[in-house]
C-alpha atoms as a PDB file:
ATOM      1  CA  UNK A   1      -1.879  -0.705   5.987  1.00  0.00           C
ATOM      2  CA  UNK A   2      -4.258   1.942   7.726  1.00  0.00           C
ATOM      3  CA  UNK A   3      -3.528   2.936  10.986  1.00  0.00           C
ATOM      4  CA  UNK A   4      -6.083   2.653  13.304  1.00  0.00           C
ATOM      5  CA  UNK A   5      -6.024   6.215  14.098  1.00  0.00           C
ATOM      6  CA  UNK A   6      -6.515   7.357  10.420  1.00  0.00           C
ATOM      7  CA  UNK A   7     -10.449   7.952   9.769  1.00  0.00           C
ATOM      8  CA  UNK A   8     -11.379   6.287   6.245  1.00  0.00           C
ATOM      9  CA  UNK A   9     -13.858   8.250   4.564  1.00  0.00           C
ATOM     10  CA  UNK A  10     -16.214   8.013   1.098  1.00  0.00           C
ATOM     11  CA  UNK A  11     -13.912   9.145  -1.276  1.00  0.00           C
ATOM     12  CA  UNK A  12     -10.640   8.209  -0.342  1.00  0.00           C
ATOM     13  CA  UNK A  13      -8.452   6.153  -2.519  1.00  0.00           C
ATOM     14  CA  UNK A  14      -6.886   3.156  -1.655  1.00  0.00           C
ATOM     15  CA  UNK A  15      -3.973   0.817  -3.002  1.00  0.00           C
ATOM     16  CA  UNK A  16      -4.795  -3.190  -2.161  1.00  0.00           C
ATOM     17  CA  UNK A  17      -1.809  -4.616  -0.936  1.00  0.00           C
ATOM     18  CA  UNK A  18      -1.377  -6.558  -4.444  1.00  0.00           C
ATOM     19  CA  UNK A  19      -0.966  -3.057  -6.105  1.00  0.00           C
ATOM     20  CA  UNK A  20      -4.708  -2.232  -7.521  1.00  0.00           C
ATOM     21  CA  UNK A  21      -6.634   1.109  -6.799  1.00  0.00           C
ATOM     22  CA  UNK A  22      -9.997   1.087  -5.254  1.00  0.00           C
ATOM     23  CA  UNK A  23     -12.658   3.790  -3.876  1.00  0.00           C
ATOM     24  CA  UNK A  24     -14.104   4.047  -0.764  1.00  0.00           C
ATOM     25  CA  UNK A  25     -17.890   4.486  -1.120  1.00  0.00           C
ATOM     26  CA  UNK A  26     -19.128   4.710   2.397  1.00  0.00           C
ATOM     27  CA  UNK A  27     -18.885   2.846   5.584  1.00  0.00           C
ATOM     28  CA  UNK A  28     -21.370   1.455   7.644  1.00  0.00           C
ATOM     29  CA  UNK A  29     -22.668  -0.416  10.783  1.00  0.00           C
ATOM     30  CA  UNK A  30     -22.776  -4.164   9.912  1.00  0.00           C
ATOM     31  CA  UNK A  31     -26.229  -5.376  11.414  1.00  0.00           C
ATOM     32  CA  UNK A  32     -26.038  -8.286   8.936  1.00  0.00           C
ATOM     33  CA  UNK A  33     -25.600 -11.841   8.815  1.00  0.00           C
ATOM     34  CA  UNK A  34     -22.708 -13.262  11.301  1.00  0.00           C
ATOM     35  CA  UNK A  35     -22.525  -9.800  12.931  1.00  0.00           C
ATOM     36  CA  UNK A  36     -26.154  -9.293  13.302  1.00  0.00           C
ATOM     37  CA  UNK A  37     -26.344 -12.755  15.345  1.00  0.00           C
ATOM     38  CA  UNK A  38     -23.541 -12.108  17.386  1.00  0.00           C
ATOM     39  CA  UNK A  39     -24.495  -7.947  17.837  1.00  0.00           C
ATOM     40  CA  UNK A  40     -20.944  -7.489  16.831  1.00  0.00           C
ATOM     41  CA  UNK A  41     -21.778  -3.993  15.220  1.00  0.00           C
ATOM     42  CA  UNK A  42     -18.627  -3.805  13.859  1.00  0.00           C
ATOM     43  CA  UNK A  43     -17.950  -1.540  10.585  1.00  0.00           C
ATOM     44  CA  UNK A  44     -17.718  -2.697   7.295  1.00  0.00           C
ATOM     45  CA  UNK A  45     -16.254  -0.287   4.329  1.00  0.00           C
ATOM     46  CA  UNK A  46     -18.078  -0.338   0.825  1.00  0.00           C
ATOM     47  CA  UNK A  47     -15.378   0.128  -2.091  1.00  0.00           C
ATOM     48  CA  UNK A  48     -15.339  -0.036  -5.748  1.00  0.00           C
ATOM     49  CA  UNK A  49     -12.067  -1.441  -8.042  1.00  0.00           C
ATOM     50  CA  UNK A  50     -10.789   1.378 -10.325  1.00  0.00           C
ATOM     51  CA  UNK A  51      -8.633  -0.935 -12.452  1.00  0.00           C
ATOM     52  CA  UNK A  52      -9.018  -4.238 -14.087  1.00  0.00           C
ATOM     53  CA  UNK A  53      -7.633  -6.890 -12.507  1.00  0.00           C
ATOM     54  CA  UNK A  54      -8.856 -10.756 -12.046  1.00  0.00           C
ATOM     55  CA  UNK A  55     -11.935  -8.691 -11.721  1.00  0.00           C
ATOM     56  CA  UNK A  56     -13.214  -6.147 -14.086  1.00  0.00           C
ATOM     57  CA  UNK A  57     -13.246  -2.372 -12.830  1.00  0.00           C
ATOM     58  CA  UNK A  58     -16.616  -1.684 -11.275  1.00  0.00           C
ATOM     59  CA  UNK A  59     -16.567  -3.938  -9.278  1.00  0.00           C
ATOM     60  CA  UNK A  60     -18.167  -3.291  -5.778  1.00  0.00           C
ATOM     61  CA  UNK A  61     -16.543  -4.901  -2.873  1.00  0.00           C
ATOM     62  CA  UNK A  62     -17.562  -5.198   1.184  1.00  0.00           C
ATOM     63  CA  UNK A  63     -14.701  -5.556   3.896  1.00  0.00           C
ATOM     64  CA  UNK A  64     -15.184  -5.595   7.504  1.00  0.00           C
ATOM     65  CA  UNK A  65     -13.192  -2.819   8.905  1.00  0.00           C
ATOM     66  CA  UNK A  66     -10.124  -4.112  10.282  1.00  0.00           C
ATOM     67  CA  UNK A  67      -9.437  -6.326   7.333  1.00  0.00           C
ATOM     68  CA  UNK A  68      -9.302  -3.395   5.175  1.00  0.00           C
ATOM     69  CA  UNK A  69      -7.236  -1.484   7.170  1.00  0.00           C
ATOM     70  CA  UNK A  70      -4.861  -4.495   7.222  1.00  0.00           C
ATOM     71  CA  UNK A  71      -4.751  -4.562   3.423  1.00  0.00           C
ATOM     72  CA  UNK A  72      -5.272  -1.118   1.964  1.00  0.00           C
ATOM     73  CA  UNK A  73      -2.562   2.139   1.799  1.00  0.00           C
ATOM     74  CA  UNK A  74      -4.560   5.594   1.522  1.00  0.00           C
ATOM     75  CA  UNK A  75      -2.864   7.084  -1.781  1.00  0.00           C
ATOM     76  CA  UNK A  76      -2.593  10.568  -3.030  1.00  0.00           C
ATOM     77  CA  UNK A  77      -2.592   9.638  -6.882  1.00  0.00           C
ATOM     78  CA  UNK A  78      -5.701  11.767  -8.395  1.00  0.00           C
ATOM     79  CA  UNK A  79      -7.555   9.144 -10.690  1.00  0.00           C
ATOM     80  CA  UNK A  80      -9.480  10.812 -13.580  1.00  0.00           C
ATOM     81  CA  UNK A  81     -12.826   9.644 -14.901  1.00  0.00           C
END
């Protein structure tokens, strides 16, 4: 899990909970749907799966903030392209 205090930036690598490496790609306001509505403004964190899985790699993936920090570890492994 990521502490709240640890910034997640574009770039960083992450480990899913169930063992599979994804990239951050940027993080945003969400102004969108439910959030939009509600004026929320919460952030949600754009990431991309390195490694197949159930889904190919490639894939691009949105998470609200807190839910990713509940189910992502920042890792050090170096992934070449």
């Amino acid at each position: 899990m990521i502490a709240k205090n640890l910034p997640i930036l574009p770039g960083t690598i992450v480990q899913h909970d169930e063992g599979l490496l994804y990239k951050v790609e940027d993080i945003r306001k969400s102004t969108v749907d439910y959030e939009k509505d509600h004026k929320l403004n919460g952030l949600v964190v754009n990431y991309t799966q390195l490694e197949q899985g159930s889904f190919p790699a490639g894939t691009k993936w949105s998470k609200d903030e807190d839910g990713f920090r509940k189910y992502f570890t920042v890792v050090e492994k170096k992934i070449s392209k």
